[in-house]
Protein backbone atom coordinates (compact mmCIF):
# COMPACT_ATOMS: atom_id res chain seq x y z
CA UNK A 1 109.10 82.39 100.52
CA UNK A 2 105.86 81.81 101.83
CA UNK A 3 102.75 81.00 99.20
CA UNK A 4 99.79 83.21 98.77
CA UNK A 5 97.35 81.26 97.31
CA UNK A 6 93.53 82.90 96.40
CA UNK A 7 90.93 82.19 98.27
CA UNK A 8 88.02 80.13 97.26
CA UNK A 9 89.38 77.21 97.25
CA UNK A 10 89.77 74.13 99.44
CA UNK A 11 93.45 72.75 98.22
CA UNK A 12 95.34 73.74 101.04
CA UNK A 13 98.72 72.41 99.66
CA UNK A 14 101.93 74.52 98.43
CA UNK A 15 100.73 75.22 95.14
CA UNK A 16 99.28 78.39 93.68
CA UNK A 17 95.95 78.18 93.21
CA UNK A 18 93.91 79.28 90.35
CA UNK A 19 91.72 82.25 90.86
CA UNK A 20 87.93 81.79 91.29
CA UNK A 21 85.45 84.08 89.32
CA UNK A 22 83.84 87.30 92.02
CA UNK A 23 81.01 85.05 94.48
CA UNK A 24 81.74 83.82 97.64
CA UNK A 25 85.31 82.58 98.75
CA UNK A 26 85.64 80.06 101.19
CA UNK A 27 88.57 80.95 104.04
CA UNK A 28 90.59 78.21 104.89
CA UNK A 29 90.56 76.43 108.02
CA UNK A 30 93.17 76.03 110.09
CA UNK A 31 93.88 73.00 112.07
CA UNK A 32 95.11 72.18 115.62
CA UNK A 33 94.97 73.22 119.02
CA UNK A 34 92.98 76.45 119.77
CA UNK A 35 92.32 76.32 115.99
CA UNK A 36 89.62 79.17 114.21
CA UNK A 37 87.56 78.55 111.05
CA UNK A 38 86.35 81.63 109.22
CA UNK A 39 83.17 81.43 108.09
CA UNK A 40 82.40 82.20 103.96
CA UNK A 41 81.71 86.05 102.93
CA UNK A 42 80.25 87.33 100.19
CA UNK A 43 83.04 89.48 98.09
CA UNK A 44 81.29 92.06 96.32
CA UNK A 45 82.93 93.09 93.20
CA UNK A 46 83.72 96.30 92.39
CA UNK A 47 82.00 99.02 89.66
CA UNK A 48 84.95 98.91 87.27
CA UNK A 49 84.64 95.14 87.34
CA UNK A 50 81.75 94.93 86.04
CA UNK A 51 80.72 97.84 83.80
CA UNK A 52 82.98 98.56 80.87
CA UNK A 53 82.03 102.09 81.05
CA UNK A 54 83.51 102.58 84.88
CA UNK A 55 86.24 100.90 83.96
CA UNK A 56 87.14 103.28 80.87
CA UNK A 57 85.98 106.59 83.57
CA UNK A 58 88.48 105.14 85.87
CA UNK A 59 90.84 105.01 83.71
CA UNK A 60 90.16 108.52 82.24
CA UNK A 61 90.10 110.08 85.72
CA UNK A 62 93.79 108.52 86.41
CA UNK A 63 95.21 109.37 83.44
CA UNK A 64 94.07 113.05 84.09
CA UNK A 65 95.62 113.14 87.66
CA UNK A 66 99.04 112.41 85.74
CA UNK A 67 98.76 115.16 83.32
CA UNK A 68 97.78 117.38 85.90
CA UNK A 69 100.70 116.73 88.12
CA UNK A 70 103.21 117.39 84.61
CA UNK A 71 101.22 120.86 84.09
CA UNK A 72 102.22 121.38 88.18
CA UNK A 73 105.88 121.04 87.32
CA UNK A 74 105.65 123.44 84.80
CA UNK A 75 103.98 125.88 86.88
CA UNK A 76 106.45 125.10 89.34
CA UNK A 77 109.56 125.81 87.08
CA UNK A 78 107.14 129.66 85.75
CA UNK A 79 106.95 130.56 89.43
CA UNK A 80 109.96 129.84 90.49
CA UNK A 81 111.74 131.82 87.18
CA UNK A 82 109.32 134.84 87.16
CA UNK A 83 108.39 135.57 91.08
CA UNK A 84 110.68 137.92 92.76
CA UNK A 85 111.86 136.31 95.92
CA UNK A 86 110.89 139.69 97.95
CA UNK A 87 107.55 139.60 97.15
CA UNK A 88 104.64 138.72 99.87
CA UNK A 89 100.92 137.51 99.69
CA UNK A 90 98.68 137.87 103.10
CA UNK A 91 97.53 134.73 103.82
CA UNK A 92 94.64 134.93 106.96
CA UNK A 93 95.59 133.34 109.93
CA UNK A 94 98.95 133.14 108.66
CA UNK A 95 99.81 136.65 107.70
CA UNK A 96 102.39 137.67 105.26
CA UNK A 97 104.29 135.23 103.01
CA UNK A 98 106.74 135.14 100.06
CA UNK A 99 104.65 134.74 97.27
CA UNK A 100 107.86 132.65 95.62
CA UNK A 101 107.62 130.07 98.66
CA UNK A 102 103.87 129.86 98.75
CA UNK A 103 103.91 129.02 94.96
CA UNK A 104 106.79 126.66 94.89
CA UNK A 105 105.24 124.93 97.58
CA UNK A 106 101.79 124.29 96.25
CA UNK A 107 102.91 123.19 92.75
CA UNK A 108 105.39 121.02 94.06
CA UNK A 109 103.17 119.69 96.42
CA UNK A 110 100.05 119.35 94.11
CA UNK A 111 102.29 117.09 91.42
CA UNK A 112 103.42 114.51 94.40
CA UNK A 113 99.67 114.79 95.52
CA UNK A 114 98.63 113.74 91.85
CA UNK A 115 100.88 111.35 90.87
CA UNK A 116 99.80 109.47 94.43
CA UNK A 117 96.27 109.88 94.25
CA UNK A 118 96.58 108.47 90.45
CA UNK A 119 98.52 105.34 91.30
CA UNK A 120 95.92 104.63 94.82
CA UNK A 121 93.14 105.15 92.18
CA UNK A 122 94.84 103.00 89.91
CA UNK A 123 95.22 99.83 92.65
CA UNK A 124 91.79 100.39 93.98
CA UNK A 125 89.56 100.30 91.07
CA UNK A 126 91.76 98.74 88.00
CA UNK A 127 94.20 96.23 89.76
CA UNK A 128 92.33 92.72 90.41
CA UNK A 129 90.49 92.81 93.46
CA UNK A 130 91.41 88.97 94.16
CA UNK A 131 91.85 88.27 98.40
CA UNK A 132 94.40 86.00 98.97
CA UNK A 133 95.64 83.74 102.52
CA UNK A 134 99.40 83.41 103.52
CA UNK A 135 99.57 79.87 105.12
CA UNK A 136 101.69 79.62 108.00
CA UNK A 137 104.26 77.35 107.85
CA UNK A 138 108.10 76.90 107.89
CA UNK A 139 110.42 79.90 106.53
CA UNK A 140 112.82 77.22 104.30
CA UNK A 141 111.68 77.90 100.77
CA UNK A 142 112.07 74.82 98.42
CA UNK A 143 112.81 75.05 95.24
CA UNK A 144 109.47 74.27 94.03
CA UNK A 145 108.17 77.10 96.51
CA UNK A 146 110.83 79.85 95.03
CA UNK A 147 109.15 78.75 91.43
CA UNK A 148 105.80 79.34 92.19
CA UNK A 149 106.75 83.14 94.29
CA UNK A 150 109.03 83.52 90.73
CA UNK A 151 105.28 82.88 89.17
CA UNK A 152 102.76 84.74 91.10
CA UNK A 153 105.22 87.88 90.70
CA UNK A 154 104.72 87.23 87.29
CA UNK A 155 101.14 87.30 87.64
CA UNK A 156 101.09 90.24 89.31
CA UNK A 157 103.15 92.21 87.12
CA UNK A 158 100.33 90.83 84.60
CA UNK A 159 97.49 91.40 86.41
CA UNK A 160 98.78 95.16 87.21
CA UNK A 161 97.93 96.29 84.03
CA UNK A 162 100.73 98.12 83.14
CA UNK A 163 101.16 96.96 79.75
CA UNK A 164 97.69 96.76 78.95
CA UNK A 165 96.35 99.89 79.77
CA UNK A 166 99.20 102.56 77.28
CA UNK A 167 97.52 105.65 78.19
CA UNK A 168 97.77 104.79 81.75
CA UNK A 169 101.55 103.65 81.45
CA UNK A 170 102.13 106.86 79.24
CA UNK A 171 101.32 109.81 81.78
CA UNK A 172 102.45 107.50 84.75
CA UNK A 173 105.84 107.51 82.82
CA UNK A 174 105.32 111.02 81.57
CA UNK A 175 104.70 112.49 85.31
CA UNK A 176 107.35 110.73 87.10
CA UNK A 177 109.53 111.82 83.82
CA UNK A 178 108.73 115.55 84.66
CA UNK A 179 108.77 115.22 88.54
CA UNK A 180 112.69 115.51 89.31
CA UNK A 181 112.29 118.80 87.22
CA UNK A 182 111.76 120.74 90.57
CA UNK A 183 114.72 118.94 92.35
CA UNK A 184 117.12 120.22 89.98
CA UNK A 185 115.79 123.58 89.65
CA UNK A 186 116.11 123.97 93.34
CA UNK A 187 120.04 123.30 92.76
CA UNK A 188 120.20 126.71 91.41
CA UNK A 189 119.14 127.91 95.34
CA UNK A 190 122.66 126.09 96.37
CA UNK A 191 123.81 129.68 95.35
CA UNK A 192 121.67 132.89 94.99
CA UNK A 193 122.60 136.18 95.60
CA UNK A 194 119.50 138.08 95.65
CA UNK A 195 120.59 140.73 98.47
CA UNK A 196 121.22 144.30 96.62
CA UNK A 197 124.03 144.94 99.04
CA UNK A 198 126.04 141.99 98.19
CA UNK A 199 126.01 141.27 94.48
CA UNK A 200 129.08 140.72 92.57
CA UNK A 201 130.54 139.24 95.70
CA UNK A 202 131.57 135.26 96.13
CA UNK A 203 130.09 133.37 98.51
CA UNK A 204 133.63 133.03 100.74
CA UNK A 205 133.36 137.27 100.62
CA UNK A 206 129.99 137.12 101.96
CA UNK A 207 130.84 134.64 104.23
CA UNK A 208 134.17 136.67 105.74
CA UNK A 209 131.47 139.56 106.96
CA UNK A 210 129.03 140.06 109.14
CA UNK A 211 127.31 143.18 110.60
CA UNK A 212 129.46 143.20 113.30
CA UNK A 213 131.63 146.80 113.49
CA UNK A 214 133.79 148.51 115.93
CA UNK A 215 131.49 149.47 119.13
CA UNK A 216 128.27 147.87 118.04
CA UNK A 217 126.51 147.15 121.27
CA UNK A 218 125.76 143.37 121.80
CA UNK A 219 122.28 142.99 122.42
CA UNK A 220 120.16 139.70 123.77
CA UNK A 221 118.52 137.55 121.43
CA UNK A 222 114.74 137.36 121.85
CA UNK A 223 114.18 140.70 124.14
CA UNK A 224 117.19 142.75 122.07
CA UNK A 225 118.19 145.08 125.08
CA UNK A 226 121.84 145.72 125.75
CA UNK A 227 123.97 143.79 128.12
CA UNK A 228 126.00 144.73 130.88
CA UNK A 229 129.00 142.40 131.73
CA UNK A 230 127.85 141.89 135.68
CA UNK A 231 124.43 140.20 134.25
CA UNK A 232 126.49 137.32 132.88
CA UNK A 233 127.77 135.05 135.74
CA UNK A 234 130.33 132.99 135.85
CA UNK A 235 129.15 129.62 133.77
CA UNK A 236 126.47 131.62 132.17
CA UNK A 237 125.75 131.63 128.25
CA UNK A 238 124.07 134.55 126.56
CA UNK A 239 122.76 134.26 123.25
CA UNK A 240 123.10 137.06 122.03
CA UNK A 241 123.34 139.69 118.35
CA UNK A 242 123.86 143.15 116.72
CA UNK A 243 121.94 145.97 118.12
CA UNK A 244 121.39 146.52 114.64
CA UNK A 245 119.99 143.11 113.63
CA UNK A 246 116.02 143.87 112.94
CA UNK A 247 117.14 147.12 110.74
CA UNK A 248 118.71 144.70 108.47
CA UNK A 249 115.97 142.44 108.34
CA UNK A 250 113.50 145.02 107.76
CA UNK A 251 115.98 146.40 105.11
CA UNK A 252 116.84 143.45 103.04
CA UNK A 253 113.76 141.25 103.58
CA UNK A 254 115.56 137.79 104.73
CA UNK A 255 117.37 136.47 107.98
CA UNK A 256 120.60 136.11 105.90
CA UNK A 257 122.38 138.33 108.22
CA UNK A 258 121.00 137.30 110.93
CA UNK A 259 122.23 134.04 110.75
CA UNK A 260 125.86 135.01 110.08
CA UNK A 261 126.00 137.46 112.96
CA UNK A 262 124.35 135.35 116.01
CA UNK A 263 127.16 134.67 118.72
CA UNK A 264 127.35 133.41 122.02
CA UNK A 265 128.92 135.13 125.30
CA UNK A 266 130.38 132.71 127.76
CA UNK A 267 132.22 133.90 131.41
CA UNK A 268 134.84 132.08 132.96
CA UNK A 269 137.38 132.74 135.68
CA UNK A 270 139.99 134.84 133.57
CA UNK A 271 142.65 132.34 135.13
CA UNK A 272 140.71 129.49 133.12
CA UNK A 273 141.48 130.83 129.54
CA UNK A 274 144.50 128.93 128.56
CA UNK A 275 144.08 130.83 124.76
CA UNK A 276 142.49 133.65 122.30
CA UNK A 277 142.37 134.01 118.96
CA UNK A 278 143.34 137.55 119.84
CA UNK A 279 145.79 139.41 122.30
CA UNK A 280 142.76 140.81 125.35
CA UNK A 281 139.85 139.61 122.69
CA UNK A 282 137.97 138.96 126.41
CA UNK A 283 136.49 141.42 129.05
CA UNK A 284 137.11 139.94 132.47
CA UNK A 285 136.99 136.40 131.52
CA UNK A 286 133.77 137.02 129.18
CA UNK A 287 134.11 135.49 126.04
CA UNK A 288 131.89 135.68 122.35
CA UNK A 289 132.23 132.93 119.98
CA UNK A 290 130.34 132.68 116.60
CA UNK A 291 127.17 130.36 117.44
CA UNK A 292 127.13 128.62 113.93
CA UNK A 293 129.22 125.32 114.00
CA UNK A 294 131.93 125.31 111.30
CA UNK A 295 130.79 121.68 110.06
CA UNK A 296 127.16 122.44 108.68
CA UNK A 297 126.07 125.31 109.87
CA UNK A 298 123.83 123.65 112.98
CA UNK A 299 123.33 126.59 116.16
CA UNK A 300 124.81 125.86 119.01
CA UNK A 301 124.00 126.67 122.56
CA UNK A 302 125.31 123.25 124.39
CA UNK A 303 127.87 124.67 126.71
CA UNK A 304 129.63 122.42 129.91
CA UNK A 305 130.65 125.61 131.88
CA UNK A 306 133.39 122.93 134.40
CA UNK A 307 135.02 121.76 131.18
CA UNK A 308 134.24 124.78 128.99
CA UNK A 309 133.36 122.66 126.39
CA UNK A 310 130.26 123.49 123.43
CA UNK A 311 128.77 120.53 122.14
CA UNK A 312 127.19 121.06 118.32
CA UNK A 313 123.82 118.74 118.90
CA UNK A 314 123.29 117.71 115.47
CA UNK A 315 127.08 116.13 114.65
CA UNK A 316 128.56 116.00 118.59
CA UNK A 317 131.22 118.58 117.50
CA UNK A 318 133.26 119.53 120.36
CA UNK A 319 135.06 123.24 120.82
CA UNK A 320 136.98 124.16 123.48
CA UNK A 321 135.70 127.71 124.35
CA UNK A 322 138.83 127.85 126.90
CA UNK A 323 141.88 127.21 124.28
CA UNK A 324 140.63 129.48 120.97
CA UNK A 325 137.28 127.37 120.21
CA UNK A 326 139.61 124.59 118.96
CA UNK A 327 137.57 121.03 118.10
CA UNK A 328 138.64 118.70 120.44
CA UNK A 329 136.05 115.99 119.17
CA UNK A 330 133.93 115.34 116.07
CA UNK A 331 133.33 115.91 111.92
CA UNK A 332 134.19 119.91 112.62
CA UNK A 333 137.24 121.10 110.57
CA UNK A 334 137.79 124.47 111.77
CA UNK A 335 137.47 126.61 115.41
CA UNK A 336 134.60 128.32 116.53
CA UNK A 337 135.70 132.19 115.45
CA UNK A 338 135.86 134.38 118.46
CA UNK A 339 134.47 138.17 118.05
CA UNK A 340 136.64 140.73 120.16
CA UNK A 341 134.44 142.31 122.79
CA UNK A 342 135.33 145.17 124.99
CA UNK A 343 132.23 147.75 126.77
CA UNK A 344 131.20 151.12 125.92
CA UNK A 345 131.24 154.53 127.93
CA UNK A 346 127.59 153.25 129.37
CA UNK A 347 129.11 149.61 130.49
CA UNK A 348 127.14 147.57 127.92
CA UNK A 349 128.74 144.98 125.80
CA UNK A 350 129.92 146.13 122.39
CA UNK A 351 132.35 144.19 119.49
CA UNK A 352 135.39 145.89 118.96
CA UNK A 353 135.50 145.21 115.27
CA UNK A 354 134.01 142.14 113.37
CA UNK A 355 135.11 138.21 113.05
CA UNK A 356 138.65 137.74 111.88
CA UNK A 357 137.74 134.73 109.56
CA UNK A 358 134.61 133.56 108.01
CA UNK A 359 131.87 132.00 110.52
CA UNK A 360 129.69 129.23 109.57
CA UNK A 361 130.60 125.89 107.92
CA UNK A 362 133.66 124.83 106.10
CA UNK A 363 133.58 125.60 101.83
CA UNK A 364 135.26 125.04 99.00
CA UNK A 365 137.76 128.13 99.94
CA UNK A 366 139.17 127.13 102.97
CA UNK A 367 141.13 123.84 104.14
């Protein structure tokens, strides 16, 4: 443990040194070849050191940045219990957002923002405003050296003036009291229904559906026309969705279904697929897989067309797109699902009904 001793004075052995009133320090000088010597400054001591009354505004001004980082989390728990989670603001530059987000956010926000700015305010203008040199020398720490660290944290816990100033330690105690308040009001978001069309069902029922029916064309993601089975070639991947998707959105406000629904069409020689998950689930050799890995819930678009292999980016989950979407590598309990396919009288892409099991990560229903 290496010594910090204050500066302003000339010992320059192992021992703490006592601190010198506010004037001018002397630096050390160190010795040897290519040594440096630092010439005196003047320290100028600060407002609150000298004046009573600073100190006591100081103080006042901290103690209100605590209170008003408990009245955010309070505000944050009223916004987040009476907004409605459909509801937008217009925001310029920005456009529309949920007024439920935007709230959250800025309470939530403004109490970390206080209870920072507080405790800065607090070290710059209350703490001691001492300078002190670290000495270089070897990293060993005696026994007598381990004493005097055990002392100067000591010091500093004095010097902090956490006990002496109560109102100070109060709110400080008081805001970081209040401030997981948010964290475990957000647990209730682990599970919200708030979509009309699916209350009263579980989450492994909403889960088990998507807006995939029988002959719903397949459409790109991005440019949402239809696609035709000769603009996939052989090795190509095709992110694609419902024709339907933005009527939904539009509909029930929120990306919910979007999510559940996104899938990925792969083409391979029809000779290369060793398995289905279906009797003919293919149209000649192209394939559509859910694009949500079954571990978390990360997208997936990492596809080795030679091995036929789809690599999940954020775990290195492995699915073999040529056997069924089984894992062949990685955290990933279950297969990718596979979504029949077949075309239409017009030769676009279209699902022949919807998943057979639940897309998206593993839950508490399923092994």
């Amino acid at each position: 443990m290496s010594d910090l001793t204050t500066r302003g004075s000339d010992n320059s052995g192992d021992q703490p040194l006592p601190e010198k009133p506010h004037g001018i320090l002397a630096r050390p000088e160190y010795e040897g070849p290519g040594a440096l010597t630092v010439a005196d400054v003047e320290h100028r001591p600060r407002r609150s050191d000298l004046d009573p009354k600073a100190a006591r505004r100081v103080e006042r001004q901290i103690t209100l940045m605590f209170l008003l980082s408990m009245v955010m989390v309070v505000l944050f728990v009223i916004a987040y219990v009476s907004l409605n989670s459909t509801q937008t603001v217009y925001i310029p530059v920005l456009g529309l957002i949920g007024a439920q987000n935007l709230a959250l956010g800025v309470t939530f926000g403004a109490a970390i923002f206080f209870i920072g700015a507080g405790a800065i305010q607090w070290a710059k203008k209350l703490m001691p405003d001492v300078e002190v040199v670290q000495d270089r020398h070897r990293l060993a720490s005696t026994p007598d050296q381990d004493a005097a660290a055990a002392a100067q944290y000591e010091r500093g816990k004095e010097e902090s003036g956490f006990a002496a100033y109560r109102i100070l330690r109060r709110t400080l105690i008081g805001a970081l009291a209040l401030f997981p308040i948010p964290l475990v009001v957000l647990v209730r978001d682990m599970w919200t229904n708030t979509d009309p069309a699916l209350e009263g069902l579980s989450p492994a029922e909403i889960l088990s559906e998507t807006a995939w029916t029988e002959g719903l064309p397949i459409v790109v993601d991005g440019t949402y026309q239809p696609i035709r089975p000769e603009d996939i070639p052989v090795g190509g991947l095709v992110s694609a969705l419902p024709e339907n998707i933005l009527e939904i959105q539009k509909e029930f406000h929120n990306l919910n279904e979007r999510g559940k629904s996104a899938i990925i069409l792969v083409r391979m020689d029809p000779g290369e697929i060793r398995s289905q998950q279906g009797d003919g689930w293919d149209y000649q050799g192209i394939l559509a897989f859910s694009k949500i890995c079954t571990h978390v819930g990360c997208p997936i678009a990492l596809y080795e067309h030679r091995t036929h292999h789809l690599l999940c980016p954020c775990h290195q989950s492995t699915f073999d797109l040529a056997d069924s979407g089984n894992v062949i590598f990685g955290p990933a309990a279950r297969r990718m699902p596979q979504l029949p396919i077949g075309v239409n009288e017009e030769g676009f892409l279209i699902a022949r009904s919807d998943f057979q099991e639940p897309v998206g990560p593993s839950f508490w229903e399923r092994g």
